[in-house]
PDB file of N, CA and C in Angstrom:
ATOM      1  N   UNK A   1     101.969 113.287 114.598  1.00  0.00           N
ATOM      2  CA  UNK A   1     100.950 113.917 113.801  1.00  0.00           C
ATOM      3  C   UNK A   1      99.652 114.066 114.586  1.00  0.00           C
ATOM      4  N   UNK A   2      99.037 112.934 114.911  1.00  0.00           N
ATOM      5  CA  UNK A   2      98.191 112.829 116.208  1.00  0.00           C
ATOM      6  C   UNK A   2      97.980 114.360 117.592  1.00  0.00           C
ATOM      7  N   UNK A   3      99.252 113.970 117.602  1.00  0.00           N
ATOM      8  CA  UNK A   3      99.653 115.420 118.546  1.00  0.00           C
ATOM      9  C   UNK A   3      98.927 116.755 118.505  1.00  0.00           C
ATOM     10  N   UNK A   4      99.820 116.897 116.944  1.00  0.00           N
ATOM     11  CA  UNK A   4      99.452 118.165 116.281  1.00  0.00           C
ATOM     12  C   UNK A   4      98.007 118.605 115.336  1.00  0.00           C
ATOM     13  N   UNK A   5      97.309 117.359 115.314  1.00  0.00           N
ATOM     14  CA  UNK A   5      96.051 117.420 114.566  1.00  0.00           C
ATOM     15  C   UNK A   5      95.701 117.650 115.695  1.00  0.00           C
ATOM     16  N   UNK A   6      95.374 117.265 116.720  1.00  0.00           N
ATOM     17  CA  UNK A   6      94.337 117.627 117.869  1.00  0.00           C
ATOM     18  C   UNK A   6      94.742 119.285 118.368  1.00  0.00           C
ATOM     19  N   UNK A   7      96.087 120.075 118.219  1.00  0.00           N
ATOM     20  CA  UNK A   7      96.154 121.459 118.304  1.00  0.00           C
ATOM     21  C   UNK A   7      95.190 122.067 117.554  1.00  0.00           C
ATOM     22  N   UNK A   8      94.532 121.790 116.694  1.00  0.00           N
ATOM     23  CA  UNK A   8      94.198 122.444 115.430  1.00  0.00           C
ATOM     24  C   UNK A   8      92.496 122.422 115.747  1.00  0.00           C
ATOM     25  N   UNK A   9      91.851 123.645 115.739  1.00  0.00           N
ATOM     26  CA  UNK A   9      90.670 124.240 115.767  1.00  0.00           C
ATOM     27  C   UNK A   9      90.137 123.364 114.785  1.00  0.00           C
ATOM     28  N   UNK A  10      88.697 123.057 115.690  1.00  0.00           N
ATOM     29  CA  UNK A  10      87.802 122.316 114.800  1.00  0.00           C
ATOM     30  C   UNK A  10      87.521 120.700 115.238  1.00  0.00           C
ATOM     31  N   UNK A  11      89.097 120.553 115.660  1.00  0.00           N
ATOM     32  CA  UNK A  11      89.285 118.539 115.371  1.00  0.00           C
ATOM     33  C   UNK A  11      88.322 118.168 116.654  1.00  0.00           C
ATOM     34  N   UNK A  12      87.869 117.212 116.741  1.00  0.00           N
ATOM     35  CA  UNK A  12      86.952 116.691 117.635  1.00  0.00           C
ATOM     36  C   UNK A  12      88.009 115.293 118.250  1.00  0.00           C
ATOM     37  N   UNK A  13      88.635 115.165 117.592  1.00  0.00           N
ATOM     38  CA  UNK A  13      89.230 113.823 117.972  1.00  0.00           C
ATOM     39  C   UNK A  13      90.333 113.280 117.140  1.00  0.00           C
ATOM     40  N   UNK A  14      91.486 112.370 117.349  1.00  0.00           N
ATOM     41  CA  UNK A  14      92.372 112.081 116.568  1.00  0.00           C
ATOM     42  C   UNK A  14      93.377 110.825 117.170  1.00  0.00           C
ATOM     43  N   UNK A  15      93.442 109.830 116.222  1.00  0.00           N
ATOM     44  CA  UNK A  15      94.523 108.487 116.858  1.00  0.00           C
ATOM     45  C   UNK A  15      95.043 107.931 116.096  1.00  0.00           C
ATOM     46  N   UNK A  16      95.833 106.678 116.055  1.00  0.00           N
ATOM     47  CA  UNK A  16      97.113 106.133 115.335  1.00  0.00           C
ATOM     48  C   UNK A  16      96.021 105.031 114.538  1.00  0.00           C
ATOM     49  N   UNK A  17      96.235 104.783 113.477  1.00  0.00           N
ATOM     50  CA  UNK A  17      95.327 103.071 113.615  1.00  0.00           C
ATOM     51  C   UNK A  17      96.575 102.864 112.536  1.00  0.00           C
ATOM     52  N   UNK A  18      96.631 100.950 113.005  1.00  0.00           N
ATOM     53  CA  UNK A  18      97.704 100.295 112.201  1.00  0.00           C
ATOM     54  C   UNK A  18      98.728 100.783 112.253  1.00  0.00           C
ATOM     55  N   UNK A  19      99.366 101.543 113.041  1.00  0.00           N
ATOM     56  CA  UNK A  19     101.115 101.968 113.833  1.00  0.00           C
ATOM     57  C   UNK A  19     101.936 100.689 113.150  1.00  0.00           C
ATOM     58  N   UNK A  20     101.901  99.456 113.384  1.00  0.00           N
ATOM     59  CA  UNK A  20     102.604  98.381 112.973  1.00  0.00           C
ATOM     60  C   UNK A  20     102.679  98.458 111.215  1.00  0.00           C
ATOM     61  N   UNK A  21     101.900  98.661 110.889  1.00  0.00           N
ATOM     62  CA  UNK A  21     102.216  98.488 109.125  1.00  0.00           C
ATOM     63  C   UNK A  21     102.629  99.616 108.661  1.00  0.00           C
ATOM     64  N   UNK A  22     102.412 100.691 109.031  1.00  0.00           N
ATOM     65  CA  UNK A  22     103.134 102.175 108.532  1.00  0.00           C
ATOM     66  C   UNK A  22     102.002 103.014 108.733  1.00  0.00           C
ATOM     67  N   UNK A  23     100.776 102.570 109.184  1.00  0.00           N
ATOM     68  CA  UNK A  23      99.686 103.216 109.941  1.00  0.00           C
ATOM     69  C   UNK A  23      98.896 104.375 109.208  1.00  0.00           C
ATOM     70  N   UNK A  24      98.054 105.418 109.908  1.00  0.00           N
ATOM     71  CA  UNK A  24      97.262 105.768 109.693  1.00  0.00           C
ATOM     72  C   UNK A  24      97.016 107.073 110.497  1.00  0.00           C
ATOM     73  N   UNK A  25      96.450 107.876 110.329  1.00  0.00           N
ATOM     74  CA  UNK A  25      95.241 108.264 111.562  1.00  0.00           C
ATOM     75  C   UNK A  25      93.995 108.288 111.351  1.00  0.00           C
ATOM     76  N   UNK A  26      93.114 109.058 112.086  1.00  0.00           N
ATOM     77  CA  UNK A  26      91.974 108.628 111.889  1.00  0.00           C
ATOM     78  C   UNK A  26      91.127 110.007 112.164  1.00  0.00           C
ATOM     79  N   UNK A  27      90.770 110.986 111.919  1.00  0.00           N
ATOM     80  CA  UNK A  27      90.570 112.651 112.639  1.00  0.00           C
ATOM     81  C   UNK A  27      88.891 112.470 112.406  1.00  0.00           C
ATOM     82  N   UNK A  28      88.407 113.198 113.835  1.00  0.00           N
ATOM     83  CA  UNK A  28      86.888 113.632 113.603  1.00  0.00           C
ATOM     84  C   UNK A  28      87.155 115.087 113.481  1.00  0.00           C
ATOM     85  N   UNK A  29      86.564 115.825 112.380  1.00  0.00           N
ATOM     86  CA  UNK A  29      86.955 117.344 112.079  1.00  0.00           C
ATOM     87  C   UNK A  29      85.182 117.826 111.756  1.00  0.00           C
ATOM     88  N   UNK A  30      85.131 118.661 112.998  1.00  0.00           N
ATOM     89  CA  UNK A  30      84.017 119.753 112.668  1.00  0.00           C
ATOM     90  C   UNK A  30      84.190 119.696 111.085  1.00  0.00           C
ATOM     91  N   UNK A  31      82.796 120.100 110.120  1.00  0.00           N
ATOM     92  CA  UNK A  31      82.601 119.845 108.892  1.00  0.00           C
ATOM     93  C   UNK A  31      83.667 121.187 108.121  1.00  0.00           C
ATOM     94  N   UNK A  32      82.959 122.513 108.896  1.00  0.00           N
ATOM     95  CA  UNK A  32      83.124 123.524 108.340  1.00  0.00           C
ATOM     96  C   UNK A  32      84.514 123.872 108.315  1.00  0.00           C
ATOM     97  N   UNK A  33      85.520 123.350 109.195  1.00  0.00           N
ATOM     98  CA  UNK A  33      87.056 123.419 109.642  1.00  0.00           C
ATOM     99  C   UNK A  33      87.972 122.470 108.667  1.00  0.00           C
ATOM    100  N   UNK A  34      87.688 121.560 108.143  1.00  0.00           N
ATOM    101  CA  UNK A  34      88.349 120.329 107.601  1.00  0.00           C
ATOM    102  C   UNK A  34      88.991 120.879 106.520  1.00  0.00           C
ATOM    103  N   UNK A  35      88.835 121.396 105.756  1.00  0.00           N
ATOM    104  CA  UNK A  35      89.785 122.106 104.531  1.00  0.00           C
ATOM    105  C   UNK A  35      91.178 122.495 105.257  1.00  0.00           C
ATOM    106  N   UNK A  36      91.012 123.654 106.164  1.00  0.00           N
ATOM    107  CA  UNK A  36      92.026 124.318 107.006  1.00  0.00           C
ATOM    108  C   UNK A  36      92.555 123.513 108.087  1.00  0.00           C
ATOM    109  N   UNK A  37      92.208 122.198 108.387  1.00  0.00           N
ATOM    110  CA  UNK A  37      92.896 121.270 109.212  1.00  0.00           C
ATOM    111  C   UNK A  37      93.858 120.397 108.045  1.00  0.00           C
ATOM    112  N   UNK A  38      93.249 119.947 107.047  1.00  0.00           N
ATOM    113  CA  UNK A  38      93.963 119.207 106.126  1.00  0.00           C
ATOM    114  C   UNK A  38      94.912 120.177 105.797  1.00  0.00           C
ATOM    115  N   UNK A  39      94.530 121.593 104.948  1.00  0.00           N
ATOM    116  CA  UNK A  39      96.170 122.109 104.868  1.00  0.00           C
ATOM    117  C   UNK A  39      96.811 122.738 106.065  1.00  0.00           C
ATOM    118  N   UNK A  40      96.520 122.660 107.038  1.00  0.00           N
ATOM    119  CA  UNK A  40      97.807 122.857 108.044  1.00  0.00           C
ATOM    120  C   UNK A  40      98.268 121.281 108.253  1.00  0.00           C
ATOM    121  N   UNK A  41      97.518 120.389 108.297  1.00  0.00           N
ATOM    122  CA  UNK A  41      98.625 119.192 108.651  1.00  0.00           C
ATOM    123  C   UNK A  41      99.304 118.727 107.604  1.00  0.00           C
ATOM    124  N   UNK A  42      98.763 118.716 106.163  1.00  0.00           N
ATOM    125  CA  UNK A  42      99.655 118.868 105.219  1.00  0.00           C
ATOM    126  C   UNK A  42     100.757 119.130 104.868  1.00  0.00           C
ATOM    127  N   UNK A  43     101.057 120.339 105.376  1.00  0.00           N
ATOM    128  CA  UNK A  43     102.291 121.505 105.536  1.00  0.00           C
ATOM    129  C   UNK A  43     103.510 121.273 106.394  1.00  0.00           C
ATOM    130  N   UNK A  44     102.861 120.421 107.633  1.00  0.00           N
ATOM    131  CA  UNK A  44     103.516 120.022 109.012  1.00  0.00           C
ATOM    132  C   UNK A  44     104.144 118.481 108.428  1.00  0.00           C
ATOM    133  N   UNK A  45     103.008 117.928 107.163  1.00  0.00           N
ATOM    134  CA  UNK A  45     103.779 116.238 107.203  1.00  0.00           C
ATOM    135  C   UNK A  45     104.703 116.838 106.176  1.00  0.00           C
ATOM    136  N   UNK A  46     104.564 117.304 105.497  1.00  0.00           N
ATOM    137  CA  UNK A  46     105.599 117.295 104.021  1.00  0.00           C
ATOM    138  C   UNK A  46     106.797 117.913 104.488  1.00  0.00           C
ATOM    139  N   UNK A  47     106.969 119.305 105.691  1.00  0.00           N
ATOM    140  CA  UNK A  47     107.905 119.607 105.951  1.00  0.00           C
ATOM    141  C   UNK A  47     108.755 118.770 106.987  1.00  0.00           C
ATOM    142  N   UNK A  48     108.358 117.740 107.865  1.00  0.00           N
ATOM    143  CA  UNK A  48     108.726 116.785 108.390  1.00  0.00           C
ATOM    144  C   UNK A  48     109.292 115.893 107.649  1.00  0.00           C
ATOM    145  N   UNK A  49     108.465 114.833 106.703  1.00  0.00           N
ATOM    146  CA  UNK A  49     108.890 113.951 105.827  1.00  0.00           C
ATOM    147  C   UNK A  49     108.736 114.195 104.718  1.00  0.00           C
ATOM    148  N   UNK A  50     109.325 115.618 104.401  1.00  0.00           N
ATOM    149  CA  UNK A  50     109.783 115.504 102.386  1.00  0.00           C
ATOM    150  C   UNK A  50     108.659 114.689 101.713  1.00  0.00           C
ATOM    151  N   UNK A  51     107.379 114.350 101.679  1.00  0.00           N
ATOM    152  CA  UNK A  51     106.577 113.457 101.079  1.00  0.00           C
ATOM    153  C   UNK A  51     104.695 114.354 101.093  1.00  0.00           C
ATOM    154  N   UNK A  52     104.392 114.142 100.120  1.00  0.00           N
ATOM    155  CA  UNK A  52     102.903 114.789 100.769  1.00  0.00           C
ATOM    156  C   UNK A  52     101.746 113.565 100.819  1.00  0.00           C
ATOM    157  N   UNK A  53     101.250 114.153 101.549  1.00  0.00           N
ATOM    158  CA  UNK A  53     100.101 113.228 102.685  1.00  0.00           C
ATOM    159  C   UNK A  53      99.215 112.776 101.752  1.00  0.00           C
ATOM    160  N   UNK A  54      98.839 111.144 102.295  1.00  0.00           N
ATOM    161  CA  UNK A  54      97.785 111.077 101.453  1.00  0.00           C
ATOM    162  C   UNK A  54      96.126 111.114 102.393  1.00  0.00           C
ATOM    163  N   UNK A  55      95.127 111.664 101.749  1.00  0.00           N
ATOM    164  CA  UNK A  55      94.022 112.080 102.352  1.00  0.00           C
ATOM    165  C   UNK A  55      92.879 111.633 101.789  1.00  0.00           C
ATOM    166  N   UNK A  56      92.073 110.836 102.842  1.00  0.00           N
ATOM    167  CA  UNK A  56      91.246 110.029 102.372  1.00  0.00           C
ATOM    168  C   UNK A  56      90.192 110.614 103.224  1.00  0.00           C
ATOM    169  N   UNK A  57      88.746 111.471 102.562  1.00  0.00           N
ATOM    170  CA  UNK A  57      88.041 112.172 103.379  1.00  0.00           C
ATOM    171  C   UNK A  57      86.803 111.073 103.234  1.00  0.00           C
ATOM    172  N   UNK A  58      86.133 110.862 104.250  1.00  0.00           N
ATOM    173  CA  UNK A  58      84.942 110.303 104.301  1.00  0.00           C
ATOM    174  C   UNK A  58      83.537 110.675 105.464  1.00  0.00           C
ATOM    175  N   UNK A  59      82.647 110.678 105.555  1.00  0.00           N
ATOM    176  CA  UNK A  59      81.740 111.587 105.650  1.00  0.00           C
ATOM    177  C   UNK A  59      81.086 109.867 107.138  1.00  0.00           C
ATOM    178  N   UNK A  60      80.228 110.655 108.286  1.00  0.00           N
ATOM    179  CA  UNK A  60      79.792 109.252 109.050  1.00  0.00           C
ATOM    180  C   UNK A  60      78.450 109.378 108.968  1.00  0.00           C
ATOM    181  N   UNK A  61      78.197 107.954 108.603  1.00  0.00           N
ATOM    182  CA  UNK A  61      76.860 107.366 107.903  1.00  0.00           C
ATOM    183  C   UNK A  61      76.085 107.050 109.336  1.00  0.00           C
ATOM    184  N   UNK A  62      75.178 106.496 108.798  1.00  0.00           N
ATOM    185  CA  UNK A  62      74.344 105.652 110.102  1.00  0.00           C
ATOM    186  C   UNK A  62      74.749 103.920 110.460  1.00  0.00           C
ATOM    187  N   UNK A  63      75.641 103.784 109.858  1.00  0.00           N
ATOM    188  CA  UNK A  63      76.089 102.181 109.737  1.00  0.00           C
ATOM    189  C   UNK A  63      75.146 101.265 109.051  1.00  0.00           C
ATOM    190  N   UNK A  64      75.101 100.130 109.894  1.00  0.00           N
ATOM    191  CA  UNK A  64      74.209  99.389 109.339  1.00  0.00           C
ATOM    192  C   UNK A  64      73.387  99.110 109.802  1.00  0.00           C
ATOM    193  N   UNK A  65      72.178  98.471 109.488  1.00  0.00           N
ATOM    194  CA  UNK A  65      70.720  98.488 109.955  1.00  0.00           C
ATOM    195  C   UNK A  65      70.236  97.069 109.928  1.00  0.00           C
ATOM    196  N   UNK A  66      69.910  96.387 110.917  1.00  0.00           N
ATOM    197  CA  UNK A  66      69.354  95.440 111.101  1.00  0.00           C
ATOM    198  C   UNK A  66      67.535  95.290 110.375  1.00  0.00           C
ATOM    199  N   UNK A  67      67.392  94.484 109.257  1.00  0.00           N
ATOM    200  CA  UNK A  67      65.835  94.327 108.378  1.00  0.00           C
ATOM    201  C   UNK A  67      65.278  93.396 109.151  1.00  0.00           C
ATOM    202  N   UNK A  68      63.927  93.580 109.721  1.00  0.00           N
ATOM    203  CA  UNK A  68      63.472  92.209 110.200  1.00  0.00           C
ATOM    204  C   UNK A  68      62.417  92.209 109.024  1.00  0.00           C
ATOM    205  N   UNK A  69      61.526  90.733 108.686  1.00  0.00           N
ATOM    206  CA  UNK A  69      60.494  90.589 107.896  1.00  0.00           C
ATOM    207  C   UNK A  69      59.578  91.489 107.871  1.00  0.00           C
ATOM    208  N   UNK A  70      58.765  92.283 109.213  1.00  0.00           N
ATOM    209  CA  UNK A  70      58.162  93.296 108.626  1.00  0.00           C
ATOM    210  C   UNK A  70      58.288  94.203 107.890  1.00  0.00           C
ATOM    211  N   UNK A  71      59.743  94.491 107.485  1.00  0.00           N
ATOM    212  CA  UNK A  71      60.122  95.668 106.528  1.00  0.00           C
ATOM    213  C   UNK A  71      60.086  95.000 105.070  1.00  0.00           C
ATOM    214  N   UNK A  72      60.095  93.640 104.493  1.00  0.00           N
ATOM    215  CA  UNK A  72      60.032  93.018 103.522  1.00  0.00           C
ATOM    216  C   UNK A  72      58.716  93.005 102.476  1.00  0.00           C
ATOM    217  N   UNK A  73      58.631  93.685 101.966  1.00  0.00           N
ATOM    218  CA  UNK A  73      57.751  93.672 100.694  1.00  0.00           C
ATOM    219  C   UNK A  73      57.778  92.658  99.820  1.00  0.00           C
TER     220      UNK A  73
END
């Protein structure tokens, strides 16, 4: 899948995570492309494995932020 997500216009990046438990991937997708990356890989898992994909979209934050006391009111 990995493979074939990175063919696909738009993807910035793509890898396995958790291979051992039945795994994952993980895709960085240009914003404006991600609809049309999800249904082409969609199409590619269900016709592979008879099953449809599950898709968990999430957006990248700034993480987390270290407060020292001057920021404390």
């Amino acid at each position: 899948m990995v493979e074939n997500t990175l063919q696909q216009e738009g993807v910035l990046g793509a890898r396995i995570m958790g291979g051992g438990f039945g795994g994952c991937s993980i895709n960085l997708i240009q914003e404006d492309k991600a609809e049309e990356v999800i249904k082409a890989i969609s199409e590619k898992y269900l016709e592979y494995f008879n099953i449809q994909m599950k898709i968990y979209q999430v957006k990248i934050s700034d993480g987390i932020k270290e407060y020292t006391n001057e920021y404390i009111i």
